[in-house]
Protein backbone atom coordinates (compact mmCIF):
# COMPACT_ATOMS: atom_id res chain seq x y z
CA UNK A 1 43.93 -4.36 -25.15
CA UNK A 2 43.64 -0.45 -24.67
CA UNK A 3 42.13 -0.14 -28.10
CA UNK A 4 39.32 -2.64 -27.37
CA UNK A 5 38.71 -0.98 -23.89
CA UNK A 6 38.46 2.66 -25.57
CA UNK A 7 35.97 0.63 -28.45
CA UNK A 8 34.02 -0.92 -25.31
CA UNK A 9 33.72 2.68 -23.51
CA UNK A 10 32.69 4.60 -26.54
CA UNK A 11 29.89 1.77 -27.70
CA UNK A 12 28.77 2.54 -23.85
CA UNK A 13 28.28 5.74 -23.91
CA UNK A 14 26.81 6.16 -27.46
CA UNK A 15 24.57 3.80 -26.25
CA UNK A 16 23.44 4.95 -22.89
CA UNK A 17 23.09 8.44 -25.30
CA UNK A 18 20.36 6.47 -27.25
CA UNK A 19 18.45 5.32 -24.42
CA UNK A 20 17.34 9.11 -23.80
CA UNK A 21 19.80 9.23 -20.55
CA UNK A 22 19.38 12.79 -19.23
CA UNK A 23 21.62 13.53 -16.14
CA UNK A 24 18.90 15.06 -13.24
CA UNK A 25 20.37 18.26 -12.58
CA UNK A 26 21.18 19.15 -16.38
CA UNK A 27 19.13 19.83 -18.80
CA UNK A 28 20.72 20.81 -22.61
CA UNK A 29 24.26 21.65 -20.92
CA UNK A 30 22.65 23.74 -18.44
CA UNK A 31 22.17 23.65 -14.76
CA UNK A 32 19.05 23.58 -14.30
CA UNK A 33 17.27 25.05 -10.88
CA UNK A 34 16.30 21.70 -8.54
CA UNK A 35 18.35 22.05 -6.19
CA UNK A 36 16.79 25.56 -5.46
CA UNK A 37 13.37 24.34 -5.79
CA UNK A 38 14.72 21.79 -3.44
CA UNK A 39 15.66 23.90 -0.62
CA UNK A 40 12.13 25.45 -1.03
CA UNK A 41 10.61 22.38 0.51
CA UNK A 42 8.82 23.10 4.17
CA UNK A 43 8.45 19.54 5.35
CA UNK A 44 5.78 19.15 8.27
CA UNK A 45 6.55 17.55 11.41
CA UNK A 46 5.95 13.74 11.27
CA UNK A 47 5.07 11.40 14.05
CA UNK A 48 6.70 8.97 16.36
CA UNK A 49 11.20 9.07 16.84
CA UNK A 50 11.55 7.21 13.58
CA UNK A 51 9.64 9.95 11.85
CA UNK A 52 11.41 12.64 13.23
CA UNK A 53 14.51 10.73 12.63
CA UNK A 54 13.40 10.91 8.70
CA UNK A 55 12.58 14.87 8.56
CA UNK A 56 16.12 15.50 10.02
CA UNK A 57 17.62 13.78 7.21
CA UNK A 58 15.15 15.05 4.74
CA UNK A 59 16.08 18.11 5.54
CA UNK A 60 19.91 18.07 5.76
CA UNK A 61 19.52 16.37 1.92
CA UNK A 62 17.27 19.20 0.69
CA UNK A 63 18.89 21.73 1.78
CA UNK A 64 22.87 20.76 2.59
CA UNK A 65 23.76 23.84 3.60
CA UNK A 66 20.66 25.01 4.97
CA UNK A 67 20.36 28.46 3.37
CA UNK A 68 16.64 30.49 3.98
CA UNK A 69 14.98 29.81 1.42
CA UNK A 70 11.20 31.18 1.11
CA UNK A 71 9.13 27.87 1.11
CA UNK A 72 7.14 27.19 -2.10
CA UNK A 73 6.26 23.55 -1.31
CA UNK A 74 4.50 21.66 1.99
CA UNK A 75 5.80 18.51 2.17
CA UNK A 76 3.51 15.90 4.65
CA UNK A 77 4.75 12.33 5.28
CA UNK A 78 2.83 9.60 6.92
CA UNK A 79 5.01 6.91 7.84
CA UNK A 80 3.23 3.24 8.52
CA UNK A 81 6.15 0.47 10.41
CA UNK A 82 5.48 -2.91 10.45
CA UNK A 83 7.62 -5.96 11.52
CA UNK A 84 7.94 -9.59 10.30
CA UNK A 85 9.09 -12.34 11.89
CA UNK A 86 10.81 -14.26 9.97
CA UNK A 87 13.50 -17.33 10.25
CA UNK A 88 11.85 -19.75 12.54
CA UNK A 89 13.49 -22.16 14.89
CA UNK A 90 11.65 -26.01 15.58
CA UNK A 91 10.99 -23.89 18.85
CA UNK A 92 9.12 -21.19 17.23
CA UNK A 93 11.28 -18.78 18.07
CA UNK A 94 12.32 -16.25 15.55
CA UNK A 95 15.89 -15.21 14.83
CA UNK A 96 15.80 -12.65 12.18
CA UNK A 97 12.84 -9.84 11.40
CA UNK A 98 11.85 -7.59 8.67
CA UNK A 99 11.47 -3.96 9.47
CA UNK A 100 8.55 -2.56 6.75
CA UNK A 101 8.74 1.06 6.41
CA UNK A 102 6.07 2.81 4.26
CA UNK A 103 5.96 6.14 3.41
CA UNK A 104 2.88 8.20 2.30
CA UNK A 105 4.33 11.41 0.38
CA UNK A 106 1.84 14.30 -0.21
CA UNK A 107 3.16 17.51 -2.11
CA UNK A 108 1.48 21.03 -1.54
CA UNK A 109 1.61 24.34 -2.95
CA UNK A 110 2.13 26.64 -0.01
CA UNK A 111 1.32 29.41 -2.33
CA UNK A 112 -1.87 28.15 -3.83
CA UNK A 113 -3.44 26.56 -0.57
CA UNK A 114 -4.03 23.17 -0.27
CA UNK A 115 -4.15 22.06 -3.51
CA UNK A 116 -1.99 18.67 -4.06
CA UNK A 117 0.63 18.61 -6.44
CA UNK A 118 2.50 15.55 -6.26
CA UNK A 119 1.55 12.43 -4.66
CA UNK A 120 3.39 9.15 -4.09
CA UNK A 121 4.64 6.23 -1.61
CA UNK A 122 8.56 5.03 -0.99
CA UNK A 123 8.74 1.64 0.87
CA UNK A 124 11.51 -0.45 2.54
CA UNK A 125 12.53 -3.42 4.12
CA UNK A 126 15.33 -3.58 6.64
CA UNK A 127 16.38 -6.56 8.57
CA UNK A 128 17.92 -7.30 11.95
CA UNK A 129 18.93 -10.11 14.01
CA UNK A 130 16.47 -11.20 16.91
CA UNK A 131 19.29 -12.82 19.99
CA UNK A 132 18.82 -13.47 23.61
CA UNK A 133 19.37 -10.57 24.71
CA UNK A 134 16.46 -7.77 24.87
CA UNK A 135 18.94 -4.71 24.64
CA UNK A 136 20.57 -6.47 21.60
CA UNK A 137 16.99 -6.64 20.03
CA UNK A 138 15.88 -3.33 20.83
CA UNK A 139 20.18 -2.02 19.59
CA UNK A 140 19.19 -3.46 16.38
CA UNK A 141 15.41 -2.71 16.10
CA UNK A 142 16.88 0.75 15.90
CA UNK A 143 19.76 0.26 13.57
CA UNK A 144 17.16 -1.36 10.76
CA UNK A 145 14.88 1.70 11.81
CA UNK A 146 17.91 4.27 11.47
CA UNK A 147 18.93 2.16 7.62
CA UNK A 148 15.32 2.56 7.00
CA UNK A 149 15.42 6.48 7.58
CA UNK A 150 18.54 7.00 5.02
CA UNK A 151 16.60 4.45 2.23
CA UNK A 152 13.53 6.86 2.24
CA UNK A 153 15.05 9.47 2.25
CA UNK A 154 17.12 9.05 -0.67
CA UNK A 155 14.38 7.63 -2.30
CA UNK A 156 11.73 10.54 -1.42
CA UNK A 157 14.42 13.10 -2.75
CA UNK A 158 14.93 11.26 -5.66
CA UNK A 159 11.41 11.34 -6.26
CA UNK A 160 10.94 14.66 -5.55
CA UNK A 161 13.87 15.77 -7.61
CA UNK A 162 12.18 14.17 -10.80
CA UNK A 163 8.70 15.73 -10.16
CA UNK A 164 10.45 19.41 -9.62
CA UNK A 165 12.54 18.54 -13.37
CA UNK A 166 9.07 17.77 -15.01
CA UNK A 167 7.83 20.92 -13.66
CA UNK A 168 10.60 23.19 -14.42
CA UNK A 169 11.31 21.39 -17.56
């Protein structure tokens, strides 16, 4: 049984080898400088709570231990909400919504000007239970909005991340 789970792990990895797997922060056995370019990352002020929810945590996942860092990127974010009813009662009354997050995500040089480097979009659903009660709706309207926060952000970093490994790569 051990010799056909070592067999199992080694065709895994050979094979995940093959695929052209690179790990993000490595790049021939090397650190390579992201997280740096990272932390050089100004991001501009974004509208509404829910948008200044999302630069907080943008900026705690850039830059984790927020060293100064002089700022080679502009970062501008243009969030778009939406929310769908969804789950119908025969009385028409919905029990259950969709949060719909969008995020526009605009890349800058802040040493060449304005010309845009990377472009791109991160979008999420989060759901919540509609009840009764109208503090219970408006306690989970901003739980799905605070879920929604963490899901973009991850995902904007992530993209980010791979756009700053093309470039330094």
């Amino acid at each position: 049984m051990l010799l056909f789970r070592l067999f199992t792990v080694s065709v895994l990895i050979s094979m995940l080898g093959a695929c052209g797997f690179q790990p993000l922060y490595y790049q021939d056995g090397e650190r390579v400088s992201i997280r740096s370019d990272m932390r050089s990352v100004f991001i501009e002020p974004i509208e509404d709570r829910i948008g200044q929810e999302l630069r907080i945590n943008l900026k705690t996942t850039l830059n984790p231990t927020g060293a100064n860092a002089e700022k080679k990127w502009n970062l501008k974010i243009v969030l778009t909400e939406s929310t769908q009813k969804i789950a119908l009662e025969s009385t028409s009354f919905s029990t259950r919504a969709n949060l719909i997050v969008t995020a526009r995500v605009d890349l800058s040089s802040s040493i060449s000007g304005s010309e845009l480097s990377f472009s791109g979009q991160s979008k999420t659903i989060s759901s919540y239970n509609i009840v009764d009660s109208d503090y219970a709706d408006i306690v989970a309207e901003r739980d799905a909005q605070s879920r929604a926060v963490v899901s973009l952000s991850n995902d904007i970093r992530r993209q980010l991340a791979l756009w700053l490994r093309g470039v330094e790569g």
